[in-house]
C-alpha atoms as a PDB file:
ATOM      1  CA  UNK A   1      82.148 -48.618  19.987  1.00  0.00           C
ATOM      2  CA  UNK A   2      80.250 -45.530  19.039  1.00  0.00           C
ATOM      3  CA  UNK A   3      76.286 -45.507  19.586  1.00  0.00           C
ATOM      4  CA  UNK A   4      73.850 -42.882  17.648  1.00  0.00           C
ATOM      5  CA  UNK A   5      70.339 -42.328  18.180  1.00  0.00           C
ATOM      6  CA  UNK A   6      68.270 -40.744  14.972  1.00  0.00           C
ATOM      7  CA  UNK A   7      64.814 -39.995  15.365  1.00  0.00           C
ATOM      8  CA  UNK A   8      62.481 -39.481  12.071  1.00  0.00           C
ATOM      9  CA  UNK A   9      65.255 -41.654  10.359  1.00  0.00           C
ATOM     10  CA  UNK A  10      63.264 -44.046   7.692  1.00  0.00           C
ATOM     11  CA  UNK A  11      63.786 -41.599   5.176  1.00  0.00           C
ATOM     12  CA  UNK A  12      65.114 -37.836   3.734  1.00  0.00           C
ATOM     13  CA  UNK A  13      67.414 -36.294   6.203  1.00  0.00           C
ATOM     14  CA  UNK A  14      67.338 -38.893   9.054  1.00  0.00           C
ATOM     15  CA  UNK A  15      67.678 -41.817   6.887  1.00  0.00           C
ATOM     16  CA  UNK A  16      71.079 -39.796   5.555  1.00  0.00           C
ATOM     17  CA  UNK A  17      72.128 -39.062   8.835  1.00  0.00           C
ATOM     18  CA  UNK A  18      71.948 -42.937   9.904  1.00  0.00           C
ATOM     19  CA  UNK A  19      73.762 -43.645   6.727  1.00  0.00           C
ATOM     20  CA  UNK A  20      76.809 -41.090   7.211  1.00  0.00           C
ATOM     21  CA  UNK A  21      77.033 -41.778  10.655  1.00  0.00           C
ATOM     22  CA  UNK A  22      77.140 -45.678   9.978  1.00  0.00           C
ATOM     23  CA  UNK A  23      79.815 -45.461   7.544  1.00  0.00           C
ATOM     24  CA  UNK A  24      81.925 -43.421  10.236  1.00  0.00           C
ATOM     25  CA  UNK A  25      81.468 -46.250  12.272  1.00  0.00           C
ATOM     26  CA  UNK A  26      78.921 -45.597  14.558  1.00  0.00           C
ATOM     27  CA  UNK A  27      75.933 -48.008  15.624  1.00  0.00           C
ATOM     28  CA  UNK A  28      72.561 -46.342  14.862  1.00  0.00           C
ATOM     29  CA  UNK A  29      69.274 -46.499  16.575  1.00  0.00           C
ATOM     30  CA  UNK A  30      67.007 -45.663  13.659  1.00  0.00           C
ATOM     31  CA  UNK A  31      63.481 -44.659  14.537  1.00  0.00           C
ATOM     32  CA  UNK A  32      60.316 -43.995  12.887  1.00  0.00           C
ATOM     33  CA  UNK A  33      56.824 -43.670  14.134  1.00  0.00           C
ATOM     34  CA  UNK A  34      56.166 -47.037  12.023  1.00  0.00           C
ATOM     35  CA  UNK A  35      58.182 -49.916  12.885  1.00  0.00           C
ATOM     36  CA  UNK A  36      57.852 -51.342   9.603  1.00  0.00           C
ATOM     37  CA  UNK A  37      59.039 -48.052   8.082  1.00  0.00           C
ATOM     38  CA  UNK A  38      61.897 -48.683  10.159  1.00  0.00           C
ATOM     39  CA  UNK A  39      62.622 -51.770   9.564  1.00  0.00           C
ATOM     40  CA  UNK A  40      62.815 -51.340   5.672  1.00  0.00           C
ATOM     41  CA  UNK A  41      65.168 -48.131   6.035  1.00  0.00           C
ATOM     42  CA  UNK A  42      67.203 -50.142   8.544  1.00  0.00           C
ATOM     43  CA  UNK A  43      67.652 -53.166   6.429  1.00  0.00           C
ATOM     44  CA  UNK A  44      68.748 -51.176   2.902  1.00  0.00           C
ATOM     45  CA  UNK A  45      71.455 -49.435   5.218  1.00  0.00           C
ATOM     46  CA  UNK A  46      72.319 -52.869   6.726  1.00  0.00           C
ATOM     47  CA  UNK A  47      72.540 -54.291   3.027  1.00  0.00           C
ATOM     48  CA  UNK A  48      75.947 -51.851   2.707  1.00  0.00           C
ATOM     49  CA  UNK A  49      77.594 -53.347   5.991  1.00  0.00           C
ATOM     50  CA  UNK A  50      76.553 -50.878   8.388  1.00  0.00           C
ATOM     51  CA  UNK A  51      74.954 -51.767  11.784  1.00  0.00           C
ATOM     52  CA  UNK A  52      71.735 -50.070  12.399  1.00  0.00           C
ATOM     53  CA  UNK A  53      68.945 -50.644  15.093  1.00  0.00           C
ATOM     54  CA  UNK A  54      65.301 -49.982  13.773  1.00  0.00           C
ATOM     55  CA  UNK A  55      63.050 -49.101  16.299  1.00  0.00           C
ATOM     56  CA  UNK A  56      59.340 -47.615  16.670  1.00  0.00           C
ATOM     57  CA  UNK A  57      59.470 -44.045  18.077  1.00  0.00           C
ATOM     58  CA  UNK A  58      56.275 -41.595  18.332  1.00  0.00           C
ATOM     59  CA  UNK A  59      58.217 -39.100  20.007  1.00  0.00           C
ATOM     60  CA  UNK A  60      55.391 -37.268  21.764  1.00  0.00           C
ATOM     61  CA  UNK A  61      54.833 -40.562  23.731  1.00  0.00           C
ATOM     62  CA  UNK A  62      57.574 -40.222  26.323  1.00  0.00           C
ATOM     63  CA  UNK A  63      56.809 -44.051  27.333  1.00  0.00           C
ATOM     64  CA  UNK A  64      58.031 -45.085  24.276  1.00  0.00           C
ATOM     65  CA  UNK A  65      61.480 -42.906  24.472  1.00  0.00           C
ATOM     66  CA  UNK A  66      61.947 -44.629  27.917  1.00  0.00           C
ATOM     67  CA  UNK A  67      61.131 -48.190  26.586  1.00  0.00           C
ATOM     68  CA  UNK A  68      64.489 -47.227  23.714  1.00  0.00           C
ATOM     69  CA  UNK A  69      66.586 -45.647  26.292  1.00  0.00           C
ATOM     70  CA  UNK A  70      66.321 -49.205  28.887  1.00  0.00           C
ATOM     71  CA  UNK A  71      67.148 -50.888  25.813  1.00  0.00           C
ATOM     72  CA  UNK A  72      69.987 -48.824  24.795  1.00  0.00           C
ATOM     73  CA  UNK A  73      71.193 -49.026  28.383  1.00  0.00           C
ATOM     74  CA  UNK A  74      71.089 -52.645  28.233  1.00  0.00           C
ATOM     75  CA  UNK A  75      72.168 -53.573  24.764  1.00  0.00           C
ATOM     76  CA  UNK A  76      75.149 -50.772  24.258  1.00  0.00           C
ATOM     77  CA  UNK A  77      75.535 -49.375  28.278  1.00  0.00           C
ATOM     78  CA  UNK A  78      76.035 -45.863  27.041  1.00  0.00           C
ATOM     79  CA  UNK A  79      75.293 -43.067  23.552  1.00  0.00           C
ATOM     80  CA  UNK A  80      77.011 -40.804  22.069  1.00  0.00           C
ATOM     81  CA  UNK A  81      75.377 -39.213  19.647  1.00  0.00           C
ATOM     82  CA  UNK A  82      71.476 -37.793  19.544  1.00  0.00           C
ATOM     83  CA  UNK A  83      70.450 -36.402  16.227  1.00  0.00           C
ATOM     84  CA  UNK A  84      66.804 -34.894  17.136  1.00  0.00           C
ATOM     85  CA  UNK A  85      66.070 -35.131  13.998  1.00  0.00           C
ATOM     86  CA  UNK A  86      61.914 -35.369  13.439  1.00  0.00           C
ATOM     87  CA  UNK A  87      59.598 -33.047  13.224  1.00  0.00           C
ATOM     88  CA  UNK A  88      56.582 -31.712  11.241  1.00  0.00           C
ATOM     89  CA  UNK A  89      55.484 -28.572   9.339  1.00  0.00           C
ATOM     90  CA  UNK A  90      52.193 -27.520   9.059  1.00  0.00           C
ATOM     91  CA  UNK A  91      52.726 -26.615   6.039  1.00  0.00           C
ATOM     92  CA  UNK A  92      53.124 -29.534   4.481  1.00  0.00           C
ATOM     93  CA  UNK A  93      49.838 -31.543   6.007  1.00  0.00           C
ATOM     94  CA  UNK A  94      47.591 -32.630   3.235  1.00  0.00           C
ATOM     95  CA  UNK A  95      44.593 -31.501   4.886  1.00  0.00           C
ATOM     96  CA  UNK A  96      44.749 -27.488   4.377  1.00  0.00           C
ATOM     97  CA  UNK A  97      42.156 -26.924   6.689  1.00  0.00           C
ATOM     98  CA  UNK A  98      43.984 -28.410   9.670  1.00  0.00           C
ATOM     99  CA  UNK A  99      47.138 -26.451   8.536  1.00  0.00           C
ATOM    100  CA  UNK A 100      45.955 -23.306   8.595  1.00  0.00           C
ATOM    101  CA  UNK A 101      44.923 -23.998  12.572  1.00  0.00           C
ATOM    102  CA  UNK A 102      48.844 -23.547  13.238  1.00  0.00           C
ATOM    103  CA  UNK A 103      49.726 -20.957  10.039  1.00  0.00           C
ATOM    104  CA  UNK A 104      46.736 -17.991  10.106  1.00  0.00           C
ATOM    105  CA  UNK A 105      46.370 -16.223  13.214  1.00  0.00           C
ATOM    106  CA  UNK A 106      42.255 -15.950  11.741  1.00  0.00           C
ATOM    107  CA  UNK A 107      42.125 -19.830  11.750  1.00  0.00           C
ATOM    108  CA  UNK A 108      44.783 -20.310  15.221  1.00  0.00           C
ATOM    109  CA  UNK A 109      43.782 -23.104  17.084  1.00  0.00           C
ATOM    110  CA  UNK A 110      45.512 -23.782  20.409  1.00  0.00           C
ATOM    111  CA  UNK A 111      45.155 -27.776  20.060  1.00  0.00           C
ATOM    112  CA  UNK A 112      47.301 -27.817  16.415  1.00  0.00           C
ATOM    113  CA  UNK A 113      49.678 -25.381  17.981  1.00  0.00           C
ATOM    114  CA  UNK A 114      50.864 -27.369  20.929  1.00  0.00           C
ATOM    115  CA  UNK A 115      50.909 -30.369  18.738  1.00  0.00           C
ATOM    116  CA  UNK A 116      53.558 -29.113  16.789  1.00  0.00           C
ATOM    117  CA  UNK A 117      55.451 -27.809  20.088  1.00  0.00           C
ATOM    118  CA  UNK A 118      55.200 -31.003  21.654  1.00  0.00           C
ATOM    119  CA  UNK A 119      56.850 -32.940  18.383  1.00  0.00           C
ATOM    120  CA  UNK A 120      59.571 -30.116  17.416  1.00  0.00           C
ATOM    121  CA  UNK A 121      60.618 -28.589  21.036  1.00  0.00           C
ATOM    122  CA  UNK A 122      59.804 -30.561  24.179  1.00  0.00           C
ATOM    123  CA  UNK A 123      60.240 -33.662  22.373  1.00  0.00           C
ATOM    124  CA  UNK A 124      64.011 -33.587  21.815  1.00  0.00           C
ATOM    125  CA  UNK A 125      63.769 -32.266  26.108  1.00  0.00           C
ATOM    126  CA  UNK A 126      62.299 -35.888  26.766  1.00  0.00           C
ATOM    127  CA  UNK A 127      64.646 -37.807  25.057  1.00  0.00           C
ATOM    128  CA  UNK A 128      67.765 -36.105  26.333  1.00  0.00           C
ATOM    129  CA  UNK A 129      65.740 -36.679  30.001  1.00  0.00           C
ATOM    130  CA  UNK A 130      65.884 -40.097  29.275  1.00  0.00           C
ATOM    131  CA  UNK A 131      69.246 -40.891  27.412  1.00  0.00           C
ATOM    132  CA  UNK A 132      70.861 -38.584  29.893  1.00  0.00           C
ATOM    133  CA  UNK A 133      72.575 -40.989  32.249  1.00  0.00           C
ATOM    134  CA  UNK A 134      73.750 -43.388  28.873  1.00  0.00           C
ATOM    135  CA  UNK A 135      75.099 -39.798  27.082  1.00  0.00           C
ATOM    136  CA  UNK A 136      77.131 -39.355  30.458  1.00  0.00           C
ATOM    137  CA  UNK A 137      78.842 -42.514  30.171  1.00  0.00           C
ATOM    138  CA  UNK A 138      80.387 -41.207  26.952  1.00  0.00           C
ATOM    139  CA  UNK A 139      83.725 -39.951  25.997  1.00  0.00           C
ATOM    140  CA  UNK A 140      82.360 -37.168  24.347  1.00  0.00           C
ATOM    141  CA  UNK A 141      78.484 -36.849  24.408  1.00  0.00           C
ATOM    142  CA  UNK A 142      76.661 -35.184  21.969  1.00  0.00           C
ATOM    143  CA  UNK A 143      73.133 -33.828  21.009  1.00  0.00           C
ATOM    144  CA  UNK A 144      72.214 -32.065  17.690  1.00  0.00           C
ATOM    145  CA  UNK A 145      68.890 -30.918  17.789  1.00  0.00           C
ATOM    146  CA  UNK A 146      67.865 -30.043  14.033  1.00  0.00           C
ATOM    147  CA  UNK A 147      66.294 -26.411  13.814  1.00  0.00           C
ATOM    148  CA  UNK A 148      65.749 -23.837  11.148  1.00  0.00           C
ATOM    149  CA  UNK A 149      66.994 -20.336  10.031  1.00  0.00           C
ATOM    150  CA  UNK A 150      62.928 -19.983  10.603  1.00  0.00           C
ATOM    151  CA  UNK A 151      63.873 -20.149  14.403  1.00  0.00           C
ATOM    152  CA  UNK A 152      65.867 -16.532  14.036  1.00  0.00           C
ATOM    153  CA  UNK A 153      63.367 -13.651  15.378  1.00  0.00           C
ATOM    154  CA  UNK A 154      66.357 -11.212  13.662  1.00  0.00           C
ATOM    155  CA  UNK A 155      65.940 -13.085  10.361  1.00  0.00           C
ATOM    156  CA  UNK A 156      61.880 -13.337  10.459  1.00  0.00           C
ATOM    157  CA  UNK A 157      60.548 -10.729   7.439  1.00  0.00           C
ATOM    158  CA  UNK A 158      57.188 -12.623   6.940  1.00  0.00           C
ATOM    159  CA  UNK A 159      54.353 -13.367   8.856  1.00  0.00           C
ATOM    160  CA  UNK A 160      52.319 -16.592   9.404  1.00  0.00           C
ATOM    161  CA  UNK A 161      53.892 -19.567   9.755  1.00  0.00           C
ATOM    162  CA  UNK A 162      53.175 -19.984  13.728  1.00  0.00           C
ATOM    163  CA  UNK A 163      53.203 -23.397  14.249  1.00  0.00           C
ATOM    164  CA  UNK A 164      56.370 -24.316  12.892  1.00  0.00           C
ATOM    165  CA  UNK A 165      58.481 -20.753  13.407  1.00  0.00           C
ATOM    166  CA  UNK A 166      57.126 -20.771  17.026  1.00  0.00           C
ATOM    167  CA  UNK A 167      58.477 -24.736  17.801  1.00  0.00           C
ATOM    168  CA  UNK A 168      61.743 -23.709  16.072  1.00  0.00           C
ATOM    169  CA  UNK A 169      62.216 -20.599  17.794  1.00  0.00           C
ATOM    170  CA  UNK A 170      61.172 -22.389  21.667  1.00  0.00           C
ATOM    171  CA  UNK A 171      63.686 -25.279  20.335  1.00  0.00           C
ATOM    172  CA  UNK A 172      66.304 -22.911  20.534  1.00  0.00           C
ATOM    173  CA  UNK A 173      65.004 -21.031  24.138  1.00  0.00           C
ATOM    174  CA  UNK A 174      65.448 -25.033  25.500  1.00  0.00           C
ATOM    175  CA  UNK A 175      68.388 -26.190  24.254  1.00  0.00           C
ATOM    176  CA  UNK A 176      70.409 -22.565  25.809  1.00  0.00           C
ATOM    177  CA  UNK A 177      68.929 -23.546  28.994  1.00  0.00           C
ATOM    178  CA  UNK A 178      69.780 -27.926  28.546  1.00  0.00           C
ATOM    179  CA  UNK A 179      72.832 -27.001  27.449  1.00  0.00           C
ATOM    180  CA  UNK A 180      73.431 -24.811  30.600  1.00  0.00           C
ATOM    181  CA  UNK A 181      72.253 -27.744  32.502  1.00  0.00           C
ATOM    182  CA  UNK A 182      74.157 -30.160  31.524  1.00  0.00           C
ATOM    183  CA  UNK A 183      77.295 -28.418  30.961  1.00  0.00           C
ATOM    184  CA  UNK A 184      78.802 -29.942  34.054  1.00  0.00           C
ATOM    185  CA  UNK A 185      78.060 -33.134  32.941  1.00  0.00           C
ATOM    186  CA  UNK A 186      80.134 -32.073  29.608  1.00  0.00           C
ATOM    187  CA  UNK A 187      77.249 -32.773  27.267  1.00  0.00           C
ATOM    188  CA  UNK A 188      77.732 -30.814  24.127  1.00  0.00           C
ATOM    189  CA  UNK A 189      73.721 -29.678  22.866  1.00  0.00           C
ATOM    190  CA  UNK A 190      73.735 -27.988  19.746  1.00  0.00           C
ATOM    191  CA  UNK A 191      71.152 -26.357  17.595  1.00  0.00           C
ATOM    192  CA  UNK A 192      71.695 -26.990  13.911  1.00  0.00           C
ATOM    193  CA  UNK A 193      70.072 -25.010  10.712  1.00  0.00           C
ATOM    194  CA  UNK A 194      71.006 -27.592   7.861  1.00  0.00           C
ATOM    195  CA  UNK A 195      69.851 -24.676   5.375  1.00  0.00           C
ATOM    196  CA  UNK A 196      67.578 -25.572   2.969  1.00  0.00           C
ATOM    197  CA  UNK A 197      67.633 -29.409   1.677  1.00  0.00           C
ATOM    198  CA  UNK A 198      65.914 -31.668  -0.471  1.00  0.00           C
ATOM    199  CA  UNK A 199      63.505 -33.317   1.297  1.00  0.00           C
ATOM    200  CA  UNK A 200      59.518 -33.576   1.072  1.00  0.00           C
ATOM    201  CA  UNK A 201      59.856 -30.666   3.647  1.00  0.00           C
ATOM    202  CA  UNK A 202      62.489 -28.577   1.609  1.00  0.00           C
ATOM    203  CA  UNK A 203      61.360 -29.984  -2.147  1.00  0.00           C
ATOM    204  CA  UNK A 204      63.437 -30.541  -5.144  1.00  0.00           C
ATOM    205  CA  UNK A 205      64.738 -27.533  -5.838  1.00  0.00           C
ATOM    206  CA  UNK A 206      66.722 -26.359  -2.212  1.00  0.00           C
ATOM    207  CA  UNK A 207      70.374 -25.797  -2.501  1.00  0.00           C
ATOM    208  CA  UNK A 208      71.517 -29.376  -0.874  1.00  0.00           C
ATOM    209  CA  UNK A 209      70.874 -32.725  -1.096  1.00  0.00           C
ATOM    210  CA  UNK A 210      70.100 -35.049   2.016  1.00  0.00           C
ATOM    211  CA  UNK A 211      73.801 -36.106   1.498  1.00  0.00           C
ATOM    212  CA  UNK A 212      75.716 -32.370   1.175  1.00  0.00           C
ATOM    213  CA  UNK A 213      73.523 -31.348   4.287  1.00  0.00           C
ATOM    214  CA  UNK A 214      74.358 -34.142   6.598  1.00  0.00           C
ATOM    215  CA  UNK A 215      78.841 -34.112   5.330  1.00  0.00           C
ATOM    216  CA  UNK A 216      78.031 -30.424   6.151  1.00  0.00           C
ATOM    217  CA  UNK A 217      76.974 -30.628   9.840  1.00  0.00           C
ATOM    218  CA  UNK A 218      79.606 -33.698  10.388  1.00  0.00           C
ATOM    219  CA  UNK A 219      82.342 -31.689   9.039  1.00  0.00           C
ATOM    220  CA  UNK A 220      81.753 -28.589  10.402  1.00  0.00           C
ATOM    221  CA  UNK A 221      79.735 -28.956  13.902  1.00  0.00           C
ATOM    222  CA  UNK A 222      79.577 -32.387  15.484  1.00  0.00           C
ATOM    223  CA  UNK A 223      83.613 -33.274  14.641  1.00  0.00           C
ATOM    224  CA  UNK A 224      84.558 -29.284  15.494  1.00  0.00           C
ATOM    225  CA  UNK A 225      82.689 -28.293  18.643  1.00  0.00           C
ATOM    226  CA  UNK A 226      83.503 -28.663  22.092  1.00  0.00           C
ATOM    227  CA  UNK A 227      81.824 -27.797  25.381  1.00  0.00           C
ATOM    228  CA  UNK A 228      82.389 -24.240  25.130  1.00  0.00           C
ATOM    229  CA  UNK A 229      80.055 -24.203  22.225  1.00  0.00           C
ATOM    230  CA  UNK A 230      77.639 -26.031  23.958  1.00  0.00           C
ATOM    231  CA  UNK A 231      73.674 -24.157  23.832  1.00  0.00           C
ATOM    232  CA  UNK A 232      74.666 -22.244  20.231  1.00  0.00           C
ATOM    233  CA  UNK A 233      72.449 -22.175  17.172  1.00  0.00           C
ATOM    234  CA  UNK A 234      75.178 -23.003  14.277  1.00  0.00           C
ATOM    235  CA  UNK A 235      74.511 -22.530  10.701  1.00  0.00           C
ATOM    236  CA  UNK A 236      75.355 -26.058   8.200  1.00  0.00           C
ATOM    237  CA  UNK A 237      79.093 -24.250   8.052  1.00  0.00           C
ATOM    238  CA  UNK A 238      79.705 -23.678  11.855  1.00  0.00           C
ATOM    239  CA  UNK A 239      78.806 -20.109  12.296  1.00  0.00           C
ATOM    240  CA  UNK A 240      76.606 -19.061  14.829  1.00  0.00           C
ATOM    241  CA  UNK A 241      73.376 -18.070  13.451  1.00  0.00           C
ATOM    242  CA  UNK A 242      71.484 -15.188  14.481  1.00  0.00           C
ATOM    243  CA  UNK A 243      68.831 -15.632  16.877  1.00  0.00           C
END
């Protein structure tokens, strides 16, 4: 029996990722930060045969995280799979005002800022913290934490952006030093860029769908790498991406 956890999974990339993953076999924990959300995403994929969980997840409150992991514990005993999968963009916040407080430097505001760090890099921290002793229990455990090529310093021509470049780019500081952690425990942590995909993040027009992105990373990371790999920043085809 093969458990997955997907976080920001109601919909886009996520919802893919619980879908894939359930037709492989797995049981999936789907979260969202509404339960209802949830719940309708979770009961469409149930509707094809798969199994999946739906449960509320805010992932800055690390109360909550706990709450799924005794759950987990008790209802499954062990996980093997963590897709860290949600996370925000300034960019895309309806209220331009409050963007620009984590995309100028002229507008910076140090409250926006860490609100972004706290949902796209020490958020995925606090739920390997507390899935840690379930992932051990696991024949093979696994986390892919979902990055972007805007994580790269060597690839960064632009400037702006802070917010979401900066969580991107700490994202892949902390996963080279969980991954050095827990490498005695043989838990694989992996930083993924997906490339560019159609979601409300990505829009219509980015070279992959939420399907070709997610057959991508299953193909050529999560059924590929081992524990020698473990702390890398792959690209959607398995190549190490510059950093």
């Amino acid at each position: 029996m093969k458990i997955a956890l997907v976080t920001g999974a109601y919909k886009g990339l996520g919802f893919e990722w619980c879908r894939q993953l359930g037709k492989q076999g797995y049981k999936v924990i789907l979260t969202a930060r509404d339960l209802e959300k949830a719940q309708e995403a979770a009961e469409l994929l149930n509707e094809q045969e798969l199994v999946i969980y739906p449960k509320a997840l805010e992932v800055k409150d690390e109360k909550q995280i706990e709450e799924i992991a005794v759950w987990s514990s008790e209802m499954f005993g062990h996980i093997d799979l963590i897709v860290n999968n949600a996370g925000i963009n300034p960019k895309d916040y309806a209220d331009k005002s409050r963007m620009a407080k984590a995309f100028n430097l002229k507008d910076l505001d140090a409250k926006e800022m860490l609100d972004v760090l706290h949902i796209n890099s020490i958020a995925p921290l606090l739920i390997v913290k507390h899935f840690r002793q379930l992932l051990f229990k696991s024949e093979k455990p696994m986390v892919i934490n979902i990055s972007s090529w805007l994580g790269s310093v060597t690839n960064l021509t632009f400037g702006g952006h802070y917010g979401y470049v900066g969580s991107k780019n700490l994202l892949n500081v902390f996963n080279k030093s969980m991954a050095n952690e827990l490498k005695q425990e043989n838990i694989i942590c992996i930083n993924v860029n997906p490339g560019w995909v159609q979601t409300d993040m990505g829009g219509q027009k980015a070279q992959f769908t939420t399907e070709q992105a997610v057959t991508n990373i299953l193909t050529n990371i999560v059924s590929k790498v081992s524990i020698g790999d473990s702390g890398k920043f792959l690209n959607f085809d398995g190549i190490e991406h510059p950093w």
